[in-house]
Protein backbone atom coordinates (compact mmCIF):
# COMPACT_ATOMS: atom_id res chain seq x y z
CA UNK A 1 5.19 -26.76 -8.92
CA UNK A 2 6.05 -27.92 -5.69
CA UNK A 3 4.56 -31.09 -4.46
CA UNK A 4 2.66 -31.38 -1.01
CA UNK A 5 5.03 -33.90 0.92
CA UNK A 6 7.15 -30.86 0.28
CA UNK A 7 5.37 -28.02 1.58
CA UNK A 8 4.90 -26.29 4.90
CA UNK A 9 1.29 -25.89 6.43
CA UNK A 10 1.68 -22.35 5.75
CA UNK A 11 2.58 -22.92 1.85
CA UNK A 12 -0.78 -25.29 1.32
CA UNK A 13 -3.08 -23.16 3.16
CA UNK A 14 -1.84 -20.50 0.60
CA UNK A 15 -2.95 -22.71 -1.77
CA UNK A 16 -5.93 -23.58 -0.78
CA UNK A 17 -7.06 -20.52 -0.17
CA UNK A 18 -5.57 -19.39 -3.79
CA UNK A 19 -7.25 -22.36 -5.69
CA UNK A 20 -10.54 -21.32 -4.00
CA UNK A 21 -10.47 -17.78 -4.93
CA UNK A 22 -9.89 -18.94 -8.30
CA UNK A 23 -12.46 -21.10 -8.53
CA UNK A 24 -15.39 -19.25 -6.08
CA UNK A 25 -13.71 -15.61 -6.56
CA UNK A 26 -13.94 -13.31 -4.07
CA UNK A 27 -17.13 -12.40 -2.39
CA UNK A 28 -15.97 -8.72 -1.66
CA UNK A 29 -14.47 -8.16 -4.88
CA UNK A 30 -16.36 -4.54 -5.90
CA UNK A 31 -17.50 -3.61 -2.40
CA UNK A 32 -16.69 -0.30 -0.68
CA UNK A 33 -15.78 -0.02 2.74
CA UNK A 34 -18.49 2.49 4.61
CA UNK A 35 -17.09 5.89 6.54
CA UNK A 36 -17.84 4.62 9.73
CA UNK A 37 -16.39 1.34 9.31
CA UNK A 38 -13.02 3.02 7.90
CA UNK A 39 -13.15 5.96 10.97
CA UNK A 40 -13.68 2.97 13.17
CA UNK A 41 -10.79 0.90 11.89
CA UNK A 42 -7.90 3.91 11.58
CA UNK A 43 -9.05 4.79 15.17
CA UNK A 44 -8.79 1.33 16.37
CA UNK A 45 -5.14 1.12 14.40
CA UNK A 46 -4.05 3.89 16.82
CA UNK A 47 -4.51 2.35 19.94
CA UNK A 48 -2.19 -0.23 20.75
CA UNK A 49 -3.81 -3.26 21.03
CA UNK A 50 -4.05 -5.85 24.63
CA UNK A 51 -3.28 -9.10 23.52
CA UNK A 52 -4.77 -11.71 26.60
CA UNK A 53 -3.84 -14.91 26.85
CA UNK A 54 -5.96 -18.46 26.08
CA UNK A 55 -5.70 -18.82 30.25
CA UNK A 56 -7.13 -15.39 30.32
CA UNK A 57 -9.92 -15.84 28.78
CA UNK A 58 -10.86 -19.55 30.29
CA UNK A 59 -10.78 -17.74 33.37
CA UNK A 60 -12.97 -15.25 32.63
CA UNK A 61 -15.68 -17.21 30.60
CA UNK A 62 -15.82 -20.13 32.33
């Protein structure tokens, strides 16, 4: 196994989130998605999506 001084951010948050799954498990493990969240979600797949940028959104909110 690798040791941390090693790693990238990305590699130990992989990790993390791994060892905590492991310990915890998953809290959706089992669960079914509902219809009208899966309509909802292929529909919203279709449309290309507007990214806006942090400035954007400053603007806007504050």
């Amino acid at each position: 196994m690798a040791k941390v001084k090693d790693m990238t951010v990305d590699d130990l948050e992989h990790l993390i989130e791994h060892k905590f799954l492991e310990i915890l498990g998953d809290p959706d493990s089992g669960l079914q998605l509902r219809k009208e969240f899966k309509t909802k979600l292929e529909q919203r797949l279709k449309k290309p999506s507007k990214r806006i940028s942090h400035e954007e959104v400053l603007k806007k909110f504050a």
